[in-house]
C-alpha atoms as a PDB file:
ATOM      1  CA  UNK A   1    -104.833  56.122 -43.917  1.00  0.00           C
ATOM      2  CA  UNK A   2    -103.048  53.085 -42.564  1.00  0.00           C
ATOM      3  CA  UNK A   3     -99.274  53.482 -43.904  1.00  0.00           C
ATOM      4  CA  UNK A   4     -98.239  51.670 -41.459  1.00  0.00           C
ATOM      5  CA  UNK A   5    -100.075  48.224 -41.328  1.00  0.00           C
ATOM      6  CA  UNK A   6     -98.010  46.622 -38.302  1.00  0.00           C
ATOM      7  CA  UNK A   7     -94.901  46.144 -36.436  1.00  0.00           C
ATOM      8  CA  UNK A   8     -92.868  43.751 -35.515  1.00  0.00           C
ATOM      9  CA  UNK A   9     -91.312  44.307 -32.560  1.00  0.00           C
ATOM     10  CA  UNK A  10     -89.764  48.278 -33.361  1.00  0.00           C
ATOM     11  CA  UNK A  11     -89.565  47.473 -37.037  1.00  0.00           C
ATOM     12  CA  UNK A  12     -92.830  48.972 -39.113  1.00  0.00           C
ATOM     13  CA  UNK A  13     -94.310  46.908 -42.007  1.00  0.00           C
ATOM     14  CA  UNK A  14     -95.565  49.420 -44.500  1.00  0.00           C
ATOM     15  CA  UNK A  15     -98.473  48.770 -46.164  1.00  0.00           C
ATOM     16  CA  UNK A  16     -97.620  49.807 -49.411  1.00  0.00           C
ATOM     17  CA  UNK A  17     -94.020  47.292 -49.065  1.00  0.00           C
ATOM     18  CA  UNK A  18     -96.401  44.819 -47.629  1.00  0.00           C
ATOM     19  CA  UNK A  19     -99.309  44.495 -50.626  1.00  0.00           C
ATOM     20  CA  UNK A  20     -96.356  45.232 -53.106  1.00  0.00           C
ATOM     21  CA  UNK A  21     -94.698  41.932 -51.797  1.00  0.00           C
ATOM     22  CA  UNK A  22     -98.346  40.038 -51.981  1.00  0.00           C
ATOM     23  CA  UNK A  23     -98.729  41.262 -55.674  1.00  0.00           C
ATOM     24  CA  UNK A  24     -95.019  39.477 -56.443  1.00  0.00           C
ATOM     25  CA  UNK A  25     -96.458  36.286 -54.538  1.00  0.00           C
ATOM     26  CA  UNK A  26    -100.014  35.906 -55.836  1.00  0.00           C
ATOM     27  CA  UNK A  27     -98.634  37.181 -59.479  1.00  0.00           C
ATOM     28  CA  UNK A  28     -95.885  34.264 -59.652  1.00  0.00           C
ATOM     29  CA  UNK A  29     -98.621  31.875 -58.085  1.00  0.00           C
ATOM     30  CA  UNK A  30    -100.963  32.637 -61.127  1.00  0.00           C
ATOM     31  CA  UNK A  31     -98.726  32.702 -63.880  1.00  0.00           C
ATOM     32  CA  UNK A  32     -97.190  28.924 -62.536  1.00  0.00           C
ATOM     33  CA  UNK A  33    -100.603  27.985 -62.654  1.00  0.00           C
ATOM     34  CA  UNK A  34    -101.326  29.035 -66.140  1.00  0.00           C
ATOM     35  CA  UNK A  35     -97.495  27.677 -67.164  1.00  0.00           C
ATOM     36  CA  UNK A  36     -98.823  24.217 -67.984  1.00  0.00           C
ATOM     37  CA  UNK A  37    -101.382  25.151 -70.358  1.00  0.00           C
ATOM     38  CA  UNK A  38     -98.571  26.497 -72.746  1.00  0.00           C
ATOM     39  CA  UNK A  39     -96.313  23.665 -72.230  1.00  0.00           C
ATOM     40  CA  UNK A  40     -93.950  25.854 -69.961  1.00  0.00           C
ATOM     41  CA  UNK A  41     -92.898  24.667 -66.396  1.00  0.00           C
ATOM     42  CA  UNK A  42     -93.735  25.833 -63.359  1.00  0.00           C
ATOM     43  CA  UNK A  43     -90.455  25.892 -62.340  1.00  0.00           C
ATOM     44  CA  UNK A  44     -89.723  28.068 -65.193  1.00  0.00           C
ATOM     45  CA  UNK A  45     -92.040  30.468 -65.112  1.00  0.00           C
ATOM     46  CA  UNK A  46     -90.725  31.062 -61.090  1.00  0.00           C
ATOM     47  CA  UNK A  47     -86.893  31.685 -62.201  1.00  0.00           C
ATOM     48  CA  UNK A  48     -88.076  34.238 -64.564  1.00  0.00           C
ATOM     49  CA  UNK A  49     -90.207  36.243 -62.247  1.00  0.00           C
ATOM     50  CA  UNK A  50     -87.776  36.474 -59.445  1.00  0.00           C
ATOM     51  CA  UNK A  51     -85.654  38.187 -62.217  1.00  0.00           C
ATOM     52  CA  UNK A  52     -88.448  40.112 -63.101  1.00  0.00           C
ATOM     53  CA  UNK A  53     -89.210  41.423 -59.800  1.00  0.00           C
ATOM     54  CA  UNK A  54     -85.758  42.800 -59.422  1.00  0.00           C
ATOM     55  CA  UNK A  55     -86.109  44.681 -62.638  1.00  0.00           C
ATOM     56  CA  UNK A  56     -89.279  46.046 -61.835  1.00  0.00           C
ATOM     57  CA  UNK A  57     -88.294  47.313 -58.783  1.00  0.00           C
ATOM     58  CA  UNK A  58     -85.147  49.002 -60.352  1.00  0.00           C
ATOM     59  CA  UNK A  59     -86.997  50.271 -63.319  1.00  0.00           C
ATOM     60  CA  UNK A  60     -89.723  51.764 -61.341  1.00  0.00           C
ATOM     61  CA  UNK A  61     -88.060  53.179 -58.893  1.00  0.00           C
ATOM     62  CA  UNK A  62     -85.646  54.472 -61.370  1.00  0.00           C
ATOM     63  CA  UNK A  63     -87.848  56.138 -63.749  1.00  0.00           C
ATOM     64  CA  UNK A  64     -89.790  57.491 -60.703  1.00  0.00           C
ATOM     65  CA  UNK A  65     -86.678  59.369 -59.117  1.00  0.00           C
ATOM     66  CA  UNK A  66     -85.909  60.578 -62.649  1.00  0.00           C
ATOM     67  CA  UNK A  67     -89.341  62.498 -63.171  1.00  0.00           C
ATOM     68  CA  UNK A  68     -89.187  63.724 -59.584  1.00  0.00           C
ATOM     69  CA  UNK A  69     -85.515  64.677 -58.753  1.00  0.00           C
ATOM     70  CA  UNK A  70     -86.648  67.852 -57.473  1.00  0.00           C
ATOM     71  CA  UNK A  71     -87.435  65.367 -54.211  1.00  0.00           C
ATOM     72  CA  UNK A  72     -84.958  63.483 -54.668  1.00  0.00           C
ATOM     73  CA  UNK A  73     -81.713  65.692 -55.147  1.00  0.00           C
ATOM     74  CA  UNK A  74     -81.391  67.026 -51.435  1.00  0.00           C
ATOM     75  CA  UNK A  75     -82.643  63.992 -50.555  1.00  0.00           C
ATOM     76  CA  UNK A  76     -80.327  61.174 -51.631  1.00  0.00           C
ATOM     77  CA  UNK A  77     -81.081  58.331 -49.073  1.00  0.00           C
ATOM     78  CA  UNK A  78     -84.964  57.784 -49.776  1.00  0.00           C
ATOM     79  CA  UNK A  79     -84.131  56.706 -53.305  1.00  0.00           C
ATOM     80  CA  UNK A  80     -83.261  53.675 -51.624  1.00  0.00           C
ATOM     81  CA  UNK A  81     -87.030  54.115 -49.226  1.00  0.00           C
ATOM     82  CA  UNK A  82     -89.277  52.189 -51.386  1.00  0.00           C
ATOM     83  CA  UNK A  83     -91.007  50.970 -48.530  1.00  0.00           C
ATOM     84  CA  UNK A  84     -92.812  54.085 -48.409  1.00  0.00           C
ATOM     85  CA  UNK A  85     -94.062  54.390 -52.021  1.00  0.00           C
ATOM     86  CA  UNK A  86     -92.880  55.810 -55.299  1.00  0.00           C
ATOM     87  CA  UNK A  87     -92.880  53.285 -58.338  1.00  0.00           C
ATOM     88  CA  UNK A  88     -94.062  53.720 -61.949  1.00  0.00           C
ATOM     89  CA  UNK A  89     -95.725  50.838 -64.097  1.00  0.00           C
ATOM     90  CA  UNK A  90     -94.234  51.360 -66.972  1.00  0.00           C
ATOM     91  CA  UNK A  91     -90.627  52.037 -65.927  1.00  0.00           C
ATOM     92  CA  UNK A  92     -91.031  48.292 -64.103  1.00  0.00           C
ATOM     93  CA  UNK A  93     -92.940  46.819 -66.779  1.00  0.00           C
ATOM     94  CA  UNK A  94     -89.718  47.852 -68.725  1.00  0.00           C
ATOM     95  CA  UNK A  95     -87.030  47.041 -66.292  1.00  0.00           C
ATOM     96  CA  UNK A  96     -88.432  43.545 -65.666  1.00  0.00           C
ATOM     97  CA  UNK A  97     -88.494  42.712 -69.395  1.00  0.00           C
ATOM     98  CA  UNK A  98     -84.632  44.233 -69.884  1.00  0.00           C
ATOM     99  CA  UNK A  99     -83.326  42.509 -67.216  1.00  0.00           C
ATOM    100  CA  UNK A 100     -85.580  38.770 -67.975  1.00  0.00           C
ATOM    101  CA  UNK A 101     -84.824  38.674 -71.904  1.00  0.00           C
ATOM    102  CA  UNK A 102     -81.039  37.732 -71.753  1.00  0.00           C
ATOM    103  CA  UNK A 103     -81.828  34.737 -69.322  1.00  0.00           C
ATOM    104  CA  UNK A 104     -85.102  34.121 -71.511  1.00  0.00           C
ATOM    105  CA  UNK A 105     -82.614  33.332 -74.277  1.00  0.00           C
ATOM    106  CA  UNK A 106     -79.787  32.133 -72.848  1.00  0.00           C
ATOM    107  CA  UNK A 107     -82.495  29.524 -70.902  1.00  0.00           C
ATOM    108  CA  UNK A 108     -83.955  28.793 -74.384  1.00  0.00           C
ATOM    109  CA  UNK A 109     -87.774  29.798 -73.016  1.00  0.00           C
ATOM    110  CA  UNK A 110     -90.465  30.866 -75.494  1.00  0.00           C
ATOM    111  CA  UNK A 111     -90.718  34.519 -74.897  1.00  0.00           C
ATOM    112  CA  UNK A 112     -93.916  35.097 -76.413  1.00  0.00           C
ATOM    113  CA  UNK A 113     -95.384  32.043 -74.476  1.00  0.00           C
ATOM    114  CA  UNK A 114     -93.880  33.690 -71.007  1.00  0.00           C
ATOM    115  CA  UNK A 115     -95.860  36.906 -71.922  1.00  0.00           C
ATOM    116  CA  UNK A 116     -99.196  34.754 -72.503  1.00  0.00           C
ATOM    117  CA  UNK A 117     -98.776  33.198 -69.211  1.00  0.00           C
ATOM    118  CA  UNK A 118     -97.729  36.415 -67.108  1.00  0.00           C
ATOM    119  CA  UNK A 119     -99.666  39.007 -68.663  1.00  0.00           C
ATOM    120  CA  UNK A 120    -102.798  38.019 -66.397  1.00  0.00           C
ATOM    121  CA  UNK A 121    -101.006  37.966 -63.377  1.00  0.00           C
ATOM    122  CA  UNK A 122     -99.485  41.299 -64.046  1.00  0.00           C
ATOM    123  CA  UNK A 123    -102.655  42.361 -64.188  1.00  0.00           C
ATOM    124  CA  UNK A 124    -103.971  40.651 -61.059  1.00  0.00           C
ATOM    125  CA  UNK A 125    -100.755  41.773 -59.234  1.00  0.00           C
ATOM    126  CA  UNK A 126    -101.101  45.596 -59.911  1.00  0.00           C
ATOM    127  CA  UNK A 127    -104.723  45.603 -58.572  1.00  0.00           C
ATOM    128  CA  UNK A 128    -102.964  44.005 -55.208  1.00  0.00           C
ATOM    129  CA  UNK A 129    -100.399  46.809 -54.972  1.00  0.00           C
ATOM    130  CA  UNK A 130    -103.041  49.790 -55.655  1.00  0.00           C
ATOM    131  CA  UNK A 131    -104.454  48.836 -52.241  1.00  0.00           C
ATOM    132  CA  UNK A 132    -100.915  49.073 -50.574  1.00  0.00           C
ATOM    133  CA  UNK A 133    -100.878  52.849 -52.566  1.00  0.00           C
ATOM    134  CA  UNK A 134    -104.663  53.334 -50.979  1.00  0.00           C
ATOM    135  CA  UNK A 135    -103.419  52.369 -47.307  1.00  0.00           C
ATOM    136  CA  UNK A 136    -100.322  54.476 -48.055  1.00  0.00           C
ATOM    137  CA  UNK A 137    -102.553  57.380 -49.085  1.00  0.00           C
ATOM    138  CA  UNK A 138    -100.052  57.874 -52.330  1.00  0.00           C
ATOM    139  CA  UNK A 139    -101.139  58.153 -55.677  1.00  0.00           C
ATOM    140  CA  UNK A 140    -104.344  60.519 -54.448  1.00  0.00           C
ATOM    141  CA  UNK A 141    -106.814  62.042 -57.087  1.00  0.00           C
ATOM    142  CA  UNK A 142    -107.732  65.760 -56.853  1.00  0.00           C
ATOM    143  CA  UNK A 143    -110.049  67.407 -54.569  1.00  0.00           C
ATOM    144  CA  UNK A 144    -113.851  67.000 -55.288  1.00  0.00           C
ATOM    145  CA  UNK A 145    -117.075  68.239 -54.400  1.00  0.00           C
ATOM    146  CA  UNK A 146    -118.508  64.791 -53.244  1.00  0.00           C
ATOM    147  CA  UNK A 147    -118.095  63.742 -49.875  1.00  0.00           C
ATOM    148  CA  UNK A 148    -119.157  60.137 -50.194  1.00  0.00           C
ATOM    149  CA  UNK A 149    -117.684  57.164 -51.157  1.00  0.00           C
ATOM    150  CA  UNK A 150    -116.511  56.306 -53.956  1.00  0.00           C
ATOM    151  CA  UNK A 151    -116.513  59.360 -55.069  1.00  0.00           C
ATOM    152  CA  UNK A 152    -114.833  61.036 -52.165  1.00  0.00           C
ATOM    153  CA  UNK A 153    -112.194  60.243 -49.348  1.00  0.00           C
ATOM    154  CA  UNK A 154    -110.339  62.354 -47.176  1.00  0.00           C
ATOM    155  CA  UNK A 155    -106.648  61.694 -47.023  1.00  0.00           C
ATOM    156  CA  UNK A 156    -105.126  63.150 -43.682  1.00  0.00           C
ATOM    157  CA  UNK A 157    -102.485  65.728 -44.464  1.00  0.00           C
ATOM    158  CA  UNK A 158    -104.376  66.698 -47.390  1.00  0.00           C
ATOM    159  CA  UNK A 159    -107.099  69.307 -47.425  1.00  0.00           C
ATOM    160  CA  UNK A 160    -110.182  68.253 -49.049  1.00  0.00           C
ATOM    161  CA  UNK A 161    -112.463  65.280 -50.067  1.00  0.00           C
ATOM    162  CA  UNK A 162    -110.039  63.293 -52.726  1.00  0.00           C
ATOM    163  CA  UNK A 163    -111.235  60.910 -55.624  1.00  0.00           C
ATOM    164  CA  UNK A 164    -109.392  57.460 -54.422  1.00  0.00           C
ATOM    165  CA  UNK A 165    -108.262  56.861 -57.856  1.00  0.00           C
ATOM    166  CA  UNK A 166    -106.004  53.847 -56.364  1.00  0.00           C
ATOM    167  CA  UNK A 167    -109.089  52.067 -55.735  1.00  0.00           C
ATOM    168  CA  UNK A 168    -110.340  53.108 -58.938  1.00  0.00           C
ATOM    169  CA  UNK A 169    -107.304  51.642 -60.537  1.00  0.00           C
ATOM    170  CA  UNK A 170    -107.047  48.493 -58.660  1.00  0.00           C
ATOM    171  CA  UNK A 171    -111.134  47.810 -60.164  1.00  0.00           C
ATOM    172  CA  UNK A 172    -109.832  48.299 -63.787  1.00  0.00           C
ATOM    173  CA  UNK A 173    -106.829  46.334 -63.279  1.00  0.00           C
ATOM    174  CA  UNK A 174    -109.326  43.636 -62.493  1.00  0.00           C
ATOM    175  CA  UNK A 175    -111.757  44.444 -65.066  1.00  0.00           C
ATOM    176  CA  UNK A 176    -108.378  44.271 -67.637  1.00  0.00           C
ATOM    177  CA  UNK A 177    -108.047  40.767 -66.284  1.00  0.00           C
ATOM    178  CA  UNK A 178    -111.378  39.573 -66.781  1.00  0.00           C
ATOM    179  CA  UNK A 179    -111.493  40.975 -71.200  1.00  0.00           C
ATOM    180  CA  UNK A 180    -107.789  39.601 -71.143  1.00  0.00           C
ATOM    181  CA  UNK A 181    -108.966  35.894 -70.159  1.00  0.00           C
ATOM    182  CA  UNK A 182    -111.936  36.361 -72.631  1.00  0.00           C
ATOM    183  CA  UNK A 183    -109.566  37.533 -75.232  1.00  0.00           C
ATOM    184  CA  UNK A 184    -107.348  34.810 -74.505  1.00  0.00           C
ATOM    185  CA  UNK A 185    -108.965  32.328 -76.824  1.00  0.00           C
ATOM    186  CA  UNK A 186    -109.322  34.250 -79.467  1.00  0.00           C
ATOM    187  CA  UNK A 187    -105.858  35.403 -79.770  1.00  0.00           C
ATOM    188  CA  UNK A 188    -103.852  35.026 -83.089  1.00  0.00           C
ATOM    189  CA  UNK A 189    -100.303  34.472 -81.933  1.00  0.00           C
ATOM    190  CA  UNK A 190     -98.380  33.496 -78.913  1.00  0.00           C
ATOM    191  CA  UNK A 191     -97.460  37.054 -76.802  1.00  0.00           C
ATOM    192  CA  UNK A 192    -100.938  39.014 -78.027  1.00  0.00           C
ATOM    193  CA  UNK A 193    -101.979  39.306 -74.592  1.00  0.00           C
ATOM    194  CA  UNK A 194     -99.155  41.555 -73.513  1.00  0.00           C
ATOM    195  CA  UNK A 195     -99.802  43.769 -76.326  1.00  0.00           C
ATOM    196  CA  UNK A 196    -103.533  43.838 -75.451  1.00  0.00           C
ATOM    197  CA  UNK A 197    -102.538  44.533 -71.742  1.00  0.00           C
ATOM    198  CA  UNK A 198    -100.667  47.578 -72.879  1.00  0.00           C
ATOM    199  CA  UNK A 199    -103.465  49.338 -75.181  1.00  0.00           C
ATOM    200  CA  UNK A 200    -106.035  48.331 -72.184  1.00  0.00           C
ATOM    201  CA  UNK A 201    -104.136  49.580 -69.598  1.00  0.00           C
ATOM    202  CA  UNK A 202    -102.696  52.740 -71.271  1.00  0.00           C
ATOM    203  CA  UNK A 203    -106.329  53.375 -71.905  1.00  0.00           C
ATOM    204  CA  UNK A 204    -107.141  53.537 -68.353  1.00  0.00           C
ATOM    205  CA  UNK A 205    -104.629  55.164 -66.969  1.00  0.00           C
ATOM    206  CA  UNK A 206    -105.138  57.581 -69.530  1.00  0.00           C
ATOM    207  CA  UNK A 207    -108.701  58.341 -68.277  1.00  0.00           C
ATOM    208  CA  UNK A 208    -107.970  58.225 -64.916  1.00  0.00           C
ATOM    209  CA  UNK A 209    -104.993  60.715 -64.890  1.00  0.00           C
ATOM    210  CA  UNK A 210    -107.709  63.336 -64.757  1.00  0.00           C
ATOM    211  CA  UNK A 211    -108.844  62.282 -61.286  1.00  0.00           C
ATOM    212  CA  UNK A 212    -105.430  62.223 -60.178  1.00  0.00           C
ATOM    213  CA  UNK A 213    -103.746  65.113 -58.577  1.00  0.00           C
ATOM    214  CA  UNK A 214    -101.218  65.159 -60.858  1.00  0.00           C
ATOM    215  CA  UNK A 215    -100.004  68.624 -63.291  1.00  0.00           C
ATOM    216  CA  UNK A 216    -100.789  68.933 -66.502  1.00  0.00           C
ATOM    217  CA  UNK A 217     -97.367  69.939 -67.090  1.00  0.00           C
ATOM    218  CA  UNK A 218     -97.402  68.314 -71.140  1.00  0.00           C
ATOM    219  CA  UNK A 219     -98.248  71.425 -73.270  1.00  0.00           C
ATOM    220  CA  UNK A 220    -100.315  72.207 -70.620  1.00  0.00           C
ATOM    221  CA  UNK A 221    -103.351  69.654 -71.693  1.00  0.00           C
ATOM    222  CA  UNK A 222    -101.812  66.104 -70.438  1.00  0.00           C
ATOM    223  CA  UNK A 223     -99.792  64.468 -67.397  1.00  0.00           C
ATOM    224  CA  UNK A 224     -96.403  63.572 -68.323  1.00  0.00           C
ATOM    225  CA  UNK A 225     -98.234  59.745 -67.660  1.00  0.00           C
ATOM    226  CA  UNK A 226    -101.063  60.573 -70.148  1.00  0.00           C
ATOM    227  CA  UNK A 227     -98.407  61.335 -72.693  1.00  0.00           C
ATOM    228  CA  UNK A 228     -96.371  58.113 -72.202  1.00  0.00           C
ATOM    229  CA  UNK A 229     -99.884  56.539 -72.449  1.00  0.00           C
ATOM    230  CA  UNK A 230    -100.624  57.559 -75.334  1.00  0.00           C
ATOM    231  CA  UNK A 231     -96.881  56.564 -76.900  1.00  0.00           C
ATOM    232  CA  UNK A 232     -97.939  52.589 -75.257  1.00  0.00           C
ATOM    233  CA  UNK A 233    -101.233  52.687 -76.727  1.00  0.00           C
ATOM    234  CA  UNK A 234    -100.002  53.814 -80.145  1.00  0.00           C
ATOM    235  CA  UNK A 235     -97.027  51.176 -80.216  1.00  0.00           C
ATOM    236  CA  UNK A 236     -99.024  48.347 -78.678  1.00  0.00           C
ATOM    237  CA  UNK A 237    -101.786  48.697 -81.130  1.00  0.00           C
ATOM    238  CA  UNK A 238     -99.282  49.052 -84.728  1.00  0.00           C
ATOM    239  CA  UNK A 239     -97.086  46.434 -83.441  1.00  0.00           C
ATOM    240  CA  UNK A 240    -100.456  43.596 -82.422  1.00  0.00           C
ATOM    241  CA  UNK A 241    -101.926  44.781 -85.614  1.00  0.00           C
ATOM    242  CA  UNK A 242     -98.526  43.733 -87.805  1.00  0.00           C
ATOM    243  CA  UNK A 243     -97.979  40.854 -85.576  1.00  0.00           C
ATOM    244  CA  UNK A 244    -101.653  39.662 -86.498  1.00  0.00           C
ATOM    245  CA  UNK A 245    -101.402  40.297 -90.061  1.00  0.00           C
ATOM    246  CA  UNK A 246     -98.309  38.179 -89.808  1.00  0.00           C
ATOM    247  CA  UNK A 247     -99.005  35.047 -88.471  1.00  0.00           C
ATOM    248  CA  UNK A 248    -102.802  34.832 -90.322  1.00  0.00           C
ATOM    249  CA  UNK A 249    -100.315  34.887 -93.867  1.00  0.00           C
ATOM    250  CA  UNK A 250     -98.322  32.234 -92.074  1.00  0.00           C
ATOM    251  CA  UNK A 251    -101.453  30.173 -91.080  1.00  0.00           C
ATOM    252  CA  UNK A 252    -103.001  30.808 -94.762  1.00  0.00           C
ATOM    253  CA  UNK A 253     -99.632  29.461 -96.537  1.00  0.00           C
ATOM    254  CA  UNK A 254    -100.087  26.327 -93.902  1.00  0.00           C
ATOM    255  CA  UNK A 255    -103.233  25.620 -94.959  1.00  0.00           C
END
């Protein structure tokens, strides 16, 4: 792998710091883009994600060192190393939405319409930063029998032809962007495409945890990320289903 994409001068740009920065950029690009279309500024949708970013990072990061403080505990200074890998979606999906709601209110923003116009470039964004975890050669799947690609890559250090499951998750990142922009006009009320984005993505992750060389340390039959998957999926999918039911009433008593 490349985990190391350059340097400038004795300083080393990591690739997984560097296409983790591009996802921030290209995600806040999108989303200021799509701002307009639901009557939100640009400029708006910019201060929020700068306060999002710092809560993702934190989250992450966070819930990351949490599930692996056996690493971590002798090891006290690379909590800070994120640089060189070791973030979880959900724990930043999390932390950016904690730390963005108080200035969401206290701004006076719609907070459903934020989640309309970011959900899309979330999506876009986390296919960016799989590459980074690719180049890194983090976030590996399990040995298998299949020496070519796709189905097989060998990571040095690690014995073995490996599934690349952070390719495979940066294709159905992009495949959850495409059926979110299709379900986009459709939708029923203002913040649906977050909870779509959840169910979709828990999905996938869900599948792909099996190709990942992660233990199946849940009851022995699940990752500990298959079971938070499932929790997501379950939540999303009550809550968009109430939320639906809710605002068709609203629309019938309109009419």
């Amino acid at each position: 792998m490349h985990s190391v994409l350059f340097r400038i001068g004795q300083f080393p740009v990591y690739a997984y710091g560097f296409f983790l920065g591009v996802a921030f950029l290209v995600g806040i690009y999108y989303a200021s883009r799509r701002a307009p279309g639901y009557g939100v500024s640009p400029d708006s949708v910019v201060e929020v994600s700068v306060l999002c970013i710092f809560g993702a990072i934190f989250g992450s990061r966070l819930v990351f060192v949490l599930l692996n403080w056996d690493i971590y505990r002798d090891n006290l200074i690379h909590i800070f190393l994120i640089r060189e890998g070791g973030l979880t979606f959900y724990g930043g999906i999390f932390g950016a939405i904690f730390l963005a709601i108080p200035y969401i209110i206290h701004k006076k923003y719609s907070l459903p319409a934020l989640f309309d116009i970011c959900t899309p470039a979330i999506a876009l964004g986390y296919s960016i930063a799989r590459i980074g975890c690719f180049l890194n050669g983090c976030c590996y799947g399990r040995v298998c029998s299949y020496t070519s690609f796709p189905l097989g890559v060998h990571f040095p250090a690690l014995e073995g032809w490996r599934y690349p499951t952070q390719l495979y998750s940066a294709g159905y990142s992009l495949l959850i962007l495409y059926f979110l922009l299709k379900l986009e006009k459709k939708k029923v009320f203002r913040g649906e495409l977050f909870f779509d984005y959840l169910w979709m993505y828990g999905i996938a992750r869900f599948l792909i945890e099996y190709l990942r060389d992660e233990p199946f340390s849940v009851w022995g039959v699940m990752t500990a990320a298959q079971f938070a998957c499932l929790l997501i999926i379950i939540i999303a999918l009550i809550l968009r289903e109430i939320l639906r039911k809710h605002a068709t009433q609203r629309s019938q008593e309109r009419s």
